[in-house]
PDB file of N, CA and C in Angstrom:
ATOM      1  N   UNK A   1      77.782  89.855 112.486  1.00  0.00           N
ATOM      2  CA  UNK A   1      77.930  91.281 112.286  1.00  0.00           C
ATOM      3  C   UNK A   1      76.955  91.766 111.219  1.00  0.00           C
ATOM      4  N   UNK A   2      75.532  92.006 111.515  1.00  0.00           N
ATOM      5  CA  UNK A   2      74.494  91.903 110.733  1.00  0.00           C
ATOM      6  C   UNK A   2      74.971  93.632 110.372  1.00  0.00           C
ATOM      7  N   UNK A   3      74.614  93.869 109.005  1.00  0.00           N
ATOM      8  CA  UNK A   3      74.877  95.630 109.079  1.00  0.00           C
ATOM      9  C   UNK A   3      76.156  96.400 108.768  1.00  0.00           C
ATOM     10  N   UNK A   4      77.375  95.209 108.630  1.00  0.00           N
ATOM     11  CA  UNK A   4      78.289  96.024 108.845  1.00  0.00           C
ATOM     12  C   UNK A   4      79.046  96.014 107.609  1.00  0.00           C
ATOM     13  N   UNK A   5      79.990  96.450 107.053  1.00  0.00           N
ATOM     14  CA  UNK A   5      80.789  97.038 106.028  1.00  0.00           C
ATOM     15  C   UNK A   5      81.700  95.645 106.297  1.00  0.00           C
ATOM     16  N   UNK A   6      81.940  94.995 105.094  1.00  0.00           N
ATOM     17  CA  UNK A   6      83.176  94.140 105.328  1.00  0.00           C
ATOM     18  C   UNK A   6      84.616  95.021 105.265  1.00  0.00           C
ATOM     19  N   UNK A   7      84.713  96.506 104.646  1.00  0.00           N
ATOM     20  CA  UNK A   7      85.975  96.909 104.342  1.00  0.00           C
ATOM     21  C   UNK A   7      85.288  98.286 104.084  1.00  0.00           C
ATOM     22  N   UNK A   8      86.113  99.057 104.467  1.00  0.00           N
ATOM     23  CA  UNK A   8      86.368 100.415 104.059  1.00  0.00           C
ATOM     24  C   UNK A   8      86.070 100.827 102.547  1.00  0.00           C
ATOM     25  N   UNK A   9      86.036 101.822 102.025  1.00  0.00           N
ATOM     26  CA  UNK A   9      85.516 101.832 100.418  1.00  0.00           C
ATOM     27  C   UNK A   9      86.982 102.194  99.783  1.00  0.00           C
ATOM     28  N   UNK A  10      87.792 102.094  98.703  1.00  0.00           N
ATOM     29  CA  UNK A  10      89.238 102.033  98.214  1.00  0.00           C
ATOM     30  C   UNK A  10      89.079 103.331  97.287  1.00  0.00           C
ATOM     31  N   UNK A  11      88.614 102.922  96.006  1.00  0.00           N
ATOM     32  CA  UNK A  11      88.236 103.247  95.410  1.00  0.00           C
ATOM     33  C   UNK A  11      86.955 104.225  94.868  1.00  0.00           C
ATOM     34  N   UNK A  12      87.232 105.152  94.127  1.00  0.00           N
ATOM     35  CA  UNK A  12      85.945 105.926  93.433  1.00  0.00           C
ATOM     36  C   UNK A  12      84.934 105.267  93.073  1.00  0.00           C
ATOM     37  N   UNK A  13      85.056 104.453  92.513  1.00  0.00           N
ATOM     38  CA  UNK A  13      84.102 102.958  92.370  1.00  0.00           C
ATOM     39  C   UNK A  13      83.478 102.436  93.280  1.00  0.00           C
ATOM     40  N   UNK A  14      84.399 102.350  94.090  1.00  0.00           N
ATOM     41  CA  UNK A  14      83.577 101.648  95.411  1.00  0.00           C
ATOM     42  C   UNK A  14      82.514 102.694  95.814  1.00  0.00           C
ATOM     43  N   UNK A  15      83.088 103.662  96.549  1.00  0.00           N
ATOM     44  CA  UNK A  15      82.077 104.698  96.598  1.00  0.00           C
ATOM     45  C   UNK A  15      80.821 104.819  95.778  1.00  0.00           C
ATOM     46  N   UNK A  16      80.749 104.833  94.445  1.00  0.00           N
ATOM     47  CA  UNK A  16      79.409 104.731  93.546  1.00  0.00           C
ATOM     48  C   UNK A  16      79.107 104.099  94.094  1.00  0.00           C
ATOM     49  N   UNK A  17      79.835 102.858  94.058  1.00  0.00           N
ATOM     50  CA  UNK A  17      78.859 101.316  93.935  1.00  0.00           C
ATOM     51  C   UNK A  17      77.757 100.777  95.481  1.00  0.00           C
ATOM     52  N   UNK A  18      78.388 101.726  96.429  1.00  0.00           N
ATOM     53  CA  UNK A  18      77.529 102.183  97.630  1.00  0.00           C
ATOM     54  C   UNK A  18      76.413 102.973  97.780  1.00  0.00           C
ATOM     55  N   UNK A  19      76.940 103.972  96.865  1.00  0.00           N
ATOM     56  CA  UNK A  19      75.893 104.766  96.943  1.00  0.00           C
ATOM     57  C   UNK A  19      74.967 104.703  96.114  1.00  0.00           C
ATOM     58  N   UNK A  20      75.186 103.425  94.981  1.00  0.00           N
ATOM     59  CA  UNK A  20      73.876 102.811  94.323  1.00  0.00           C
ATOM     60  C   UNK A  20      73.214 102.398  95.578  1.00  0.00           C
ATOM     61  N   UNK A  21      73.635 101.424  96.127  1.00  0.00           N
ATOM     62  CA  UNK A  21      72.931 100.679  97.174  1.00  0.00           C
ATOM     63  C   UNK A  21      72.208 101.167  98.251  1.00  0.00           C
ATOM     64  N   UNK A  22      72.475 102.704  97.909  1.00  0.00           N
ATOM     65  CA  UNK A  22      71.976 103.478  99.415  1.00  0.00           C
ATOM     66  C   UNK A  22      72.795 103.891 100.446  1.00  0.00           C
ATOM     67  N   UNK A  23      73.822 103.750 100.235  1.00  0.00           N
ATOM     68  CA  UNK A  23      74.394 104.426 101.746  1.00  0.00           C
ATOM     69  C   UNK A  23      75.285 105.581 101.058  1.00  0.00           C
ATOM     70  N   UNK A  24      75.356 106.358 102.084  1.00  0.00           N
ATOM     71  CA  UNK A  24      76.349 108.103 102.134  1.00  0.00           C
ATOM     72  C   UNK A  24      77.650 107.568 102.683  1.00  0.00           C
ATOM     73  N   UNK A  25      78.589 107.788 101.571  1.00  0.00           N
ATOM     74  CA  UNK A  25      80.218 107.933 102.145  1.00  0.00           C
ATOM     75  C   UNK A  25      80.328 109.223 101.923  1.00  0.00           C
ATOM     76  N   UNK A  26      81.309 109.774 103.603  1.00  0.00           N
ATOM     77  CA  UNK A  26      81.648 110.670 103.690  1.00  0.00           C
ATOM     78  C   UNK A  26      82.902 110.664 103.314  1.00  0.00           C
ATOM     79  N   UNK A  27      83.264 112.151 103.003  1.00  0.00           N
ATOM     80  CA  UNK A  27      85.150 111.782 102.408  1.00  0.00           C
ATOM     81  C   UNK A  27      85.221 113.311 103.359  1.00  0.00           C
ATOM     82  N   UNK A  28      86.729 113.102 104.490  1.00  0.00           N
ATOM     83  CA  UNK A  28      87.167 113.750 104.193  1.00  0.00           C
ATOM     84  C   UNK A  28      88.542 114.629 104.513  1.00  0.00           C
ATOM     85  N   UNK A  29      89.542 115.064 103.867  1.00  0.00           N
ATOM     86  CA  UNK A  29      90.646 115.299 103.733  1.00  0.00           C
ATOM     87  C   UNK A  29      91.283 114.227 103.056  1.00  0.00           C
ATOM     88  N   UNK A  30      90.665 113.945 101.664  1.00  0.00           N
ATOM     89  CA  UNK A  30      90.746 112.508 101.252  1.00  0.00           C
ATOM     90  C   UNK A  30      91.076 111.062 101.987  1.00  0.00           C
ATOM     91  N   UNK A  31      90.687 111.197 102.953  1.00  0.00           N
ATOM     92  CA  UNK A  31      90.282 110.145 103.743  1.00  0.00           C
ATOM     93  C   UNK A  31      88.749 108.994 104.264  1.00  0.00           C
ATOM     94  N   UNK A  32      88.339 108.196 104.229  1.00  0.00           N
ATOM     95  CA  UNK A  32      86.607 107.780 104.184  1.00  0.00           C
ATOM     96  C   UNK A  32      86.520 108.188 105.458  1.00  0.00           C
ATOM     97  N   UNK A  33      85.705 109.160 105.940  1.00  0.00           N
ATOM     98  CA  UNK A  33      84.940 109.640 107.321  1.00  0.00           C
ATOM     99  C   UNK A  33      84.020 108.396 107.882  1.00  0.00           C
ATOM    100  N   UNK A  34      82.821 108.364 107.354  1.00  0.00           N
ATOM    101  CA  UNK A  34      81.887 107.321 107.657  1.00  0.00           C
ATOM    102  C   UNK A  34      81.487 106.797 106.658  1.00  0.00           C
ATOM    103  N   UNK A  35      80.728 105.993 106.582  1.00  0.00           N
ATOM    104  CA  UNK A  35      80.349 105.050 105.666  1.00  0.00           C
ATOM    105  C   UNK A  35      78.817 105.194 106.843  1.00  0.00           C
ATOM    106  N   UNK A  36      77.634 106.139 105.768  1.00  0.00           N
ATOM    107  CA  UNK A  36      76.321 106.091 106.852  1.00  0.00           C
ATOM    108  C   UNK A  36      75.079 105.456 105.363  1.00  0.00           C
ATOM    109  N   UNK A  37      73.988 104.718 106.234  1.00  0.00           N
ATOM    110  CA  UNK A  37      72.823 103.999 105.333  1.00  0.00           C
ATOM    111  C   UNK A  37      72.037 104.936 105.513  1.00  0.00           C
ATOM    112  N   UNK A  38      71.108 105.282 103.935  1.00  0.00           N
ATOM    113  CA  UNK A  38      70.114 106.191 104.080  1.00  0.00           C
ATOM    114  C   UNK A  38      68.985 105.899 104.309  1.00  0.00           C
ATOM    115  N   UNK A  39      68.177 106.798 105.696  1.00  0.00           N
ATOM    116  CA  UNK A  39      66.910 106.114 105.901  1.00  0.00           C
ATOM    117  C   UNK A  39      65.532 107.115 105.526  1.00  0.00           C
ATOM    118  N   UNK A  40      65.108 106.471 104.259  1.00  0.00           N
ATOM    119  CA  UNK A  40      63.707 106.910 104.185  1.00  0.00           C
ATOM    120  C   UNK A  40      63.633 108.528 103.503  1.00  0.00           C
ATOM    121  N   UNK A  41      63.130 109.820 104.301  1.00  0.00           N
ATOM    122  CA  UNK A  41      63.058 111.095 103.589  1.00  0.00           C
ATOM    123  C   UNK A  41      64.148 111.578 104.227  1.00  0.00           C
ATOM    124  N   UNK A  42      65.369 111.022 104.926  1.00  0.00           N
ATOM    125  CA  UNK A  42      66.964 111.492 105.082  1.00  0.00           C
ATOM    126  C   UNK A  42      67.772 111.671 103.961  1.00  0.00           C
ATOM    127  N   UNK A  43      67.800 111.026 103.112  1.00  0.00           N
ATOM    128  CA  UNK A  43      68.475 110.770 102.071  1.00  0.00           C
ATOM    129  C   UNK A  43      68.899 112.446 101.444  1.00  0.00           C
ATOM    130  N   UNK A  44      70.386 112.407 101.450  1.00  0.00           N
ATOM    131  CA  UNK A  44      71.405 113.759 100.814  1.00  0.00           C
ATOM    132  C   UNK A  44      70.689 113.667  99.634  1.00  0.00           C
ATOM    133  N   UNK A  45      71.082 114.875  99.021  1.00  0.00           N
ATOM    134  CA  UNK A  45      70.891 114.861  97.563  1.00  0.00           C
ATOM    135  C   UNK A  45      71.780 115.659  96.864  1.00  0.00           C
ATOM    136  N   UNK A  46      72.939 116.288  97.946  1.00  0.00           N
ATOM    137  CA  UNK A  46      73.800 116.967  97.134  1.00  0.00           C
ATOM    138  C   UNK A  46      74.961 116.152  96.938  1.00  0.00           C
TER     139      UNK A  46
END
C-alpha cells in the first residue's frame, strides 16, 4: 500500500505534523474529510 495513510489523523497534532510533511487535511463538521498530498504550485496557503 505504497502512498497510503496508516490511520486517520486524531489529533491537532497530528494534523500539523502532516501538514509539515506536505499533505492538506481537510476537516469537516469536525470530522477528517480527506487527507490530500500537495503537488508542486497546488499547494493551499490559506
Amino acid at each position: 500500500m505504497k502512498g497510503k495513510l496508516a490511520q486517520i489523523p486524531e489529533t491537532l497534532d497530528d494534523c500539523i505534523l502532516l501538514w509539515q510533511m506536505g499533505y492538506i487535511v481537510v476537516i469537516h463538521d469536525g470530522k477528517v474529510e480527506k487527507v490530500l498530498k500537495e503537488k508542486g504550485e497546488e499547494k493551499w496557503t490559506h
